[in-house]
C-alpha atoms as a PDB file:
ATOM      1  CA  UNK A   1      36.058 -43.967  12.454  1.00  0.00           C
ATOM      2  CA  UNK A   2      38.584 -41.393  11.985  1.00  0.00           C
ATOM      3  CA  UNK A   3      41.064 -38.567  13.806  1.00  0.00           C
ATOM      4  CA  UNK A   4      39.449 -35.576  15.161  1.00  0.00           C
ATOM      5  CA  UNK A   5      39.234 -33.108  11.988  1.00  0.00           C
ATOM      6  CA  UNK A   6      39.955 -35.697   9.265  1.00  0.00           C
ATOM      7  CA  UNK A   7      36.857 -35.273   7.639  1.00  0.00           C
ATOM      8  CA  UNK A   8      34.291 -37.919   9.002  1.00  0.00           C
ATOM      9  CA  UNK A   9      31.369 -35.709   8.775  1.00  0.00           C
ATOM     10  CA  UNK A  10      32.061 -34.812   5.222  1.00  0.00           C
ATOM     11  CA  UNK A  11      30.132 -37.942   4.155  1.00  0.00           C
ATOM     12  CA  UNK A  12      26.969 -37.621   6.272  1.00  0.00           C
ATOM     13  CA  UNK A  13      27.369 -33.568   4.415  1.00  0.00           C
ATOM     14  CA  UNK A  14      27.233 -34.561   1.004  1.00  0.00           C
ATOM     15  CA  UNK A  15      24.490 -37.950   1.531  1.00  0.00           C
ATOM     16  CA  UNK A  16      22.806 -35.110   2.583  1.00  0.00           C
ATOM     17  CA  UNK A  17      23.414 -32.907  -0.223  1.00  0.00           C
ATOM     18  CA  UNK A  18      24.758 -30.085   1.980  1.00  0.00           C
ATOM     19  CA  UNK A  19      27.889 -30.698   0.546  1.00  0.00           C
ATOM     20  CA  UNK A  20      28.918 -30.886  -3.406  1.00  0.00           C
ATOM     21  CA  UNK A  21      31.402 -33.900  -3.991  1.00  0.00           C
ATOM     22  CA  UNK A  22      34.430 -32.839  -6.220  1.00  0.00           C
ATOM     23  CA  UNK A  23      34.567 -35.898  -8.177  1.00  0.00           C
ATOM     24  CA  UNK A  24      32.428 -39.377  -9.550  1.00  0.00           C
ATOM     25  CA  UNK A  25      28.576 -39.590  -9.079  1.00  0.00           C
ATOM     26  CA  UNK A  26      26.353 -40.260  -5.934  1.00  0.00           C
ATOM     27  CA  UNK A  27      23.509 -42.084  -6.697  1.00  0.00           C
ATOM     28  CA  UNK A  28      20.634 -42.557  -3.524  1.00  0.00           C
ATOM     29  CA  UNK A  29      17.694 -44.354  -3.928  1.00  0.00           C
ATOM     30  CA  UNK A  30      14.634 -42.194  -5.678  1.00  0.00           C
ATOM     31  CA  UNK A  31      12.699 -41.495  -2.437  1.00  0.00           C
ATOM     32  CA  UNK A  32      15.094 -42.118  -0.004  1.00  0.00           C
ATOM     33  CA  UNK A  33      14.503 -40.095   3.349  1.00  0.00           C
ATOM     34  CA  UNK A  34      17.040 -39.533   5.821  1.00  0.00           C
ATOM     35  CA  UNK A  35      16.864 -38.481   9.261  1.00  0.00           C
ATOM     36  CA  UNK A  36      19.971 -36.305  10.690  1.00  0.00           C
ATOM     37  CA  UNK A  37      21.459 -35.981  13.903  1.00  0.00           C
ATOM     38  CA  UNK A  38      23.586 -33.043  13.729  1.00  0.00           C
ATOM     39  CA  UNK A  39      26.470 -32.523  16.877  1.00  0.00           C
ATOM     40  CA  UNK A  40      25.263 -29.273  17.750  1.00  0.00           C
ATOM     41  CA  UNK A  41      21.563 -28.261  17.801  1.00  0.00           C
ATOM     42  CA  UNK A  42      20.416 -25.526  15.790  1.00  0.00           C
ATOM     43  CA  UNK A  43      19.620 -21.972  16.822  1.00  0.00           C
ATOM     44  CA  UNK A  44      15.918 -22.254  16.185  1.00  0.00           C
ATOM     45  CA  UNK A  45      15.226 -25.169  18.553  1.00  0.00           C
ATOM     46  CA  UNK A  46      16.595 -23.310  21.208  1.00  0.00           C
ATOM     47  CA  UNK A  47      13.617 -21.290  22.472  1.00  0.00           C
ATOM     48  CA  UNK A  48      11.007 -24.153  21.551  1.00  0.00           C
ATOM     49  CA  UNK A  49      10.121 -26.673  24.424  1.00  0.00           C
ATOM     50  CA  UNK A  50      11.461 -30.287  23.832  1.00  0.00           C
ATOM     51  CA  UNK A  51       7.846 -31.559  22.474  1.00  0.00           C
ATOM     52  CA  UNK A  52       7.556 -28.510  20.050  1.00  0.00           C
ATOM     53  CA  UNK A  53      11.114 -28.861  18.440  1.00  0.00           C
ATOM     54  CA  UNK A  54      10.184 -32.449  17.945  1.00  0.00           C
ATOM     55  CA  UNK A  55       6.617 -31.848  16.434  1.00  0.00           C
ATOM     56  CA  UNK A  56       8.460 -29.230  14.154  1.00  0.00           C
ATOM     57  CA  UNK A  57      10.331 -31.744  12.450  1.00  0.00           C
ATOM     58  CA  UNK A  58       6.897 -32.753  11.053  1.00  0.00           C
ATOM     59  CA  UNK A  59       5.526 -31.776   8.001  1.00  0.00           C
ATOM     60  CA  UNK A  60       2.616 -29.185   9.095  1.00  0.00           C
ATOM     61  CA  UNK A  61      -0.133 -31.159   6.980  1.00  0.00           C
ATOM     62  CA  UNK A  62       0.361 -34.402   9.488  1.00  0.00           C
ATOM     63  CA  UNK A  63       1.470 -32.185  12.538  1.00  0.00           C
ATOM     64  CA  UNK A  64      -1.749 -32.444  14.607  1.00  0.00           C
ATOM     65  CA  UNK A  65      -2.645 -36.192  13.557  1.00  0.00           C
ATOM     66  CA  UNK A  66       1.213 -37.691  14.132  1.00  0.00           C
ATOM     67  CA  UNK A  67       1.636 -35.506  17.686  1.00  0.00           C
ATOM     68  CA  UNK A  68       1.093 -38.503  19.356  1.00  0.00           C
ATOM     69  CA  UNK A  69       4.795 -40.399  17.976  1.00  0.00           C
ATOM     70  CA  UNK A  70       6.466 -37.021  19.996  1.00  0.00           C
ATOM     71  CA  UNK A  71       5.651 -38.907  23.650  1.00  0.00           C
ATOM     72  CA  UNK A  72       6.644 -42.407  22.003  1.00  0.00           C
ATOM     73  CA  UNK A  73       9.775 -41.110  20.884  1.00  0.00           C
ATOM     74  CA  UNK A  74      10.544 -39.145  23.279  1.00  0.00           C
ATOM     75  CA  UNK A  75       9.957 -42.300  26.165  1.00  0.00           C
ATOM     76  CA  UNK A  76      11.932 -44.278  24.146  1.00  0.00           C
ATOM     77  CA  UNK A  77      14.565 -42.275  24.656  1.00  0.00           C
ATOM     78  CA  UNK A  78      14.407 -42.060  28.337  1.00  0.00           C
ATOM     79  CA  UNK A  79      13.234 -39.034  28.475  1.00  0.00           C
ATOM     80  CA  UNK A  80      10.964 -38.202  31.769  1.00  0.00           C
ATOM     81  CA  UNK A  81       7.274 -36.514  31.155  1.00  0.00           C
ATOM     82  CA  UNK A  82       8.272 -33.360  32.722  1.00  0.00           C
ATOM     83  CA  UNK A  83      10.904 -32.983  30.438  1.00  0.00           C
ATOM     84  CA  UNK A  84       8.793 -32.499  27.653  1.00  0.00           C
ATOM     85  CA  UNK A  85       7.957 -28.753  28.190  1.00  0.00           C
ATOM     86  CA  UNK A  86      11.094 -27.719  28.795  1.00  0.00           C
ATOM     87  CA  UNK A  87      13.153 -25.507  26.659  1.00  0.00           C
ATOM     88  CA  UNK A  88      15.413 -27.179  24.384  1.00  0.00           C
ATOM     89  CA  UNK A  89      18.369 -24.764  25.439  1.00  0.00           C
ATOM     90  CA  UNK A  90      17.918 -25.261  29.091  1.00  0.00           C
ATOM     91  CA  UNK A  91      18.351 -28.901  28.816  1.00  0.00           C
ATOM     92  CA  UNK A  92      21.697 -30.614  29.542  1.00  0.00           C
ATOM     93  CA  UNK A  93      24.222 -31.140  26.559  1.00  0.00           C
ATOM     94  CA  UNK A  94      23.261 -34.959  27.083  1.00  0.00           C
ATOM     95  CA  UNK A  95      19.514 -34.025  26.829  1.00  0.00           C
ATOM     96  CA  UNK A  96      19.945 -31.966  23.362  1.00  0.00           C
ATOM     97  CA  UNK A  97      21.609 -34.714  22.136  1.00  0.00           C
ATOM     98  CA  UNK A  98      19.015 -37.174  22.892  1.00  0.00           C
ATOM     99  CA  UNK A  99      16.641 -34.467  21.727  1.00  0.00           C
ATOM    100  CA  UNK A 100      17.904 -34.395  17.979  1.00  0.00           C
ATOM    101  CA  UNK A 101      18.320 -37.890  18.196  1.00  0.00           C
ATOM    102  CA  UNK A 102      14.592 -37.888  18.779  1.00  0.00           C
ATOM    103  CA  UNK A 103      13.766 -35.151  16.406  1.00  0.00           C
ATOM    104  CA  UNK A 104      15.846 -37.357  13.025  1.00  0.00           C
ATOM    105  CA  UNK A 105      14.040 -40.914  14.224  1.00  0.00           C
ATOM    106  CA  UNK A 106      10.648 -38.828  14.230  1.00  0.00           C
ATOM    107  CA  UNK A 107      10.231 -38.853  10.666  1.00  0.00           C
ATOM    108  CA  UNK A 108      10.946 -41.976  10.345  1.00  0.00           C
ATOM    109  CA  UNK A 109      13.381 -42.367   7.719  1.00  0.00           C
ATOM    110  CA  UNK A 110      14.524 -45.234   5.066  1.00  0.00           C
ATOM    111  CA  UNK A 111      17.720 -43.822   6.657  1.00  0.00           C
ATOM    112  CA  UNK A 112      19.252 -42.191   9.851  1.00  0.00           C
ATOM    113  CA  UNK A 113      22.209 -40.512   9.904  1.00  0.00           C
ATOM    114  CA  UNK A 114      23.681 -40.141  13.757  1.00  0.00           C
ATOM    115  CA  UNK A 115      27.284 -37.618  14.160  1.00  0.00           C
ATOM    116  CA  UNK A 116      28.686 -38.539  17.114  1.00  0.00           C
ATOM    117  CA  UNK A 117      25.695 -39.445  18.981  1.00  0.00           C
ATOM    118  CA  UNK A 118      27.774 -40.025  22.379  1.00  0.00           C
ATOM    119  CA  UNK A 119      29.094 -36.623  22.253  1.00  0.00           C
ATOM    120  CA  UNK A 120      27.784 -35.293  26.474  1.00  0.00           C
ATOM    121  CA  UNK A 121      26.128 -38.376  27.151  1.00  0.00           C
ATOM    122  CA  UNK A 122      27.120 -40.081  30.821  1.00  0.00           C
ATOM    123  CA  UNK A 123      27.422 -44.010  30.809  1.00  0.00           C
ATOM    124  CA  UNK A 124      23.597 -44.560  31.684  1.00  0.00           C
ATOM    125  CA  UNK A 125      22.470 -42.413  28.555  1.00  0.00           C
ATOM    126  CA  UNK A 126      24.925 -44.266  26.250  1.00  0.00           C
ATOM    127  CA  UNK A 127      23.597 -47.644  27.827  1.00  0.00           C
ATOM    128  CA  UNK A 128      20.121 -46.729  27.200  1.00  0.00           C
ATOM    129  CA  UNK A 129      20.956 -45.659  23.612  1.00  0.00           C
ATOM    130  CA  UNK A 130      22.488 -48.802  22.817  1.00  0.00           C
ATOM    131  CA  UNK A 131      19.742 -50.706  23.687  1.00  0.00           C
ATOM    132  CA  UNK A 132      17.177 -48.073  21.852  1.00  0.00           C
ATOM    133  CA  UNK A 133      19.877 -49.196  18.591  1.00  0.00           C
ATOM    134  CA  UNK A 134      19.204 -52.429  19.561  1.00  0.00           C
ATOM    135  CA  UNK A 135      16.147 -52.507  20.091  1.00  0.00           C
ATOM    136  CA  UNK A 136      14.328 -49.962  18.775  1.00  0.00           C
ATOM    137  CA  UNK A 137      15.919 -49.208  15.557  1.00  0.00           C
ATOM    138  CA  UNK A 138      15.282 -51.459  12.007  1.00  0.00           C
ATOM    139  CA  UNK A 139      16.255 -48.846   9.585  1.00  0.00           C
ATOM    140  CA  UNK A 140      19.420 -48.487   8.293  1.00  0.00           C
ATOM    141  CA  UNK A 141      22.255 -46.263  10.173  1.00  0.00           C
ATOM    142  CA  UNK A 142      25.054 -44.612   9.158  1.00  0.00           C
ATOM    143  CA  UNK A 143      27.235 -43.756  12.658  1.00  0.00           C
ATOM    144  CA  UNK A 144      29.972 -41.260  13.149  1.00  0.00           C
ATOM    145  CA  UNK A 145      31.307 -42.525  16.715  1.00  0.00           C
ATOM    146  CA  UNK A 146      34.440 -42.543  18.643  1.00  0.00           C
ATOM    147  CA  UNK A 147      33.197 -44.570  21.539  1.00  0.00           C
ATOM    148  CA  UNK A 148      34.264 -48.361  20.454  1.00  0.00           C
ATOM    149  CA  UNK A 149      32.098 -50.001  22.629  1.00  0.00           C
ATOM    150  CA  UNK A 150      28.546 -48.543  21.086  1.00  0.00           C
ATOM    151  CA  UNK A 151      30.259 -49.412  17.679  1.00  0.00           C
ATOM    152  CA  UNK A 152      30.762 -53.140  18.477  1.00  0.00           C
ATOM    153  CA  UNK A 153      27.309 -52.961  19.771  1.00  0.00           C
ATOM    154  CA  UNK A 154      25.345 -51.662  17.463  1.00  0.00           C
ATOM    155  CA  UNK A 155      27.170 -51.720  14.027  1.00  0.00           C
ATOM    156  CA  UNK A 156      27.964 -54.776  11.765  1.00  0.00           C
ATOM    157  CA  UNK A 157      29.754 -52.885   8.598  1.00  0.00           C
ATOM    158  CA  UNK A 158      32.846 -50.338   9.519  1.00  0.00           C
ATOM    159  CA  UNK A 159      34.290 -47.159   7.675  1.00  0.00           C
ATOM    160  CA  UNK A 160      37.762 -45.977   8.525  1.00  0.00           C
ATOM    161  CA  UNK A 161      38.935 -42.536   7.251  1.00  0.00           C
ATOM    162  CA  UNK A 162      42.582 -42.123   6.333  1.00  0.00           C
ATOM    163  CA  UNK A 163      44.146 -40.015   4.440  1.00  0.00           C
ATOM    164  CA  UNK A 164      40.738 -38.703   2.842  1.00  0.00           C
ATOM    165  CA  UNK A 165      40.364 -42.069   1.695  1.00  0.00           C
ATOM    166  CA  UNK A 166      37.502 -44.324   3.583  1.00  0.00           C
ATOM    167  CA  UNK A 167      38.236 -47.569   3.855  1.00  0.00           C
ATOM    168  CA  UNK A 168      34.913 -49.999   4.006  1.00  0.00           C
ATOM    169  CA  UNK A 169      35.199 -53.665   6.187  1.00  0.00           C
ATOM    170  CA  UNK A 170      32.187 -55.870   7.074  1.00  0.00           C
ATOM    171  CA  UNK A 171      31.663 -56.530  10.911  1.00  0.00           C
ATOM    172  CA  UNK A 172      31.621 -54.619  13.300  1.00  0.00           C
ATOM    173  CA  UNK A 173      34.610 -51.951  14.730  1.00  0.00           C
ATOM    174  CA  UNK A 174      36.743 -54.844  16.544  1.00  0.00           C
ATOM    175  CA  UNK A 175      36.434 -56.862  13.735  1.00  0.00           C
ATOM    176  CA  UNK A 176      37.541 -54.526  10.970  1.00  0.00           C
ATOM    177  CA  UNK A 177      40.904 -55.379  10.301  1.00  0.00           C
ATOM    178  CA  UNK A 178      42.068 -51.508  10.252  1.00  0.00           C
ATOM    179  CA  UNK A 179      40.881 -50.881  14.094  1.00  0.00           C
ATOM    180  CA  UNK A 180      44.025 -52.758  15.104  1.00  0.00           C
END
């Protein structure tokens, strides 16, 4: 949790090694994948159909024999059957969201990173995505959220940001002693 432009993404960045730190040592497991959900989807997905962008998030040597975890994904997710051949760029901001959601729990990582995964959802796809967190998701994940609800849901640690300094409390956002 954290103000609008205080720097919340700035961790996922540098866990992901897109951004140097200035300071001190990060140390991630040897082997450790991660799976990103970005806020904004990138220019190359654009012109691909929702089942292509996913399957291009898979390495091309398991491509044809993993196609099939696309349509469990993807259902999952909520997402109808027709959806699946449709343009990535023609589908609602809701629907790319979902879609990169989809795309970082494809590979299925020792890790998934989500930035602000409620960002142009409406109340039925946030309900269904708490219950996918829920539900579908064992793996670790590391939420950047402003939506209080989804993080008393579906997180039991809490990270504030102030003052560029992060602040860590066990339980979920209610809990943490800082939310008040």
């Amino acid at each position: 949790m954290g103000a609008n432009g205080s720097g919340k993404s700035t961790p996922l960045k540098t866990l992901t090694g897109r951004l140097d730190i200035d300071a001190g040592d990060l140390a991630l497991r040897r082997g450790l994948t991660m799976g990103v959900s970005e806020q904004e989807v990138p220019g190359n997905l654009l012109d691909l159909s929702l089942r292509d962008g996913l399957l291009d998030a898979l390495p091309v040597a398991i491509r044809d024999s993993d196609a099939w975890k696309v349509d469990v994904v993807l259902s999952s997710l909520g997402f109808p059957y027709e959806f699946h051949e449709r343009w990535i760029g023609k589908l609602s901001g809701g629907w790319q969201r979902l879609a990169l959601i989809a795309r970082a729990r494809l590979l299925e990582p020792d890790l998934l990173l989500l930035d602000e995964p409620t960002n142009h959802l409406d109340l039925a796809k946030i309900l269904h995505l708490e219950r996918w967190l829920e539900d579908e998701m064992r793996d670790p994940l590391i939420m950047i959220n402003h939506d209080r609800e989804v993080l008393d849901r579906c997180t039991n640690r809490t990270m504030f940001l102030r003052d560029a300094v992060l602040h860590d409390f066990p339980g979920n956002y209610t809990r943490a002693p800082a939310s008040g």
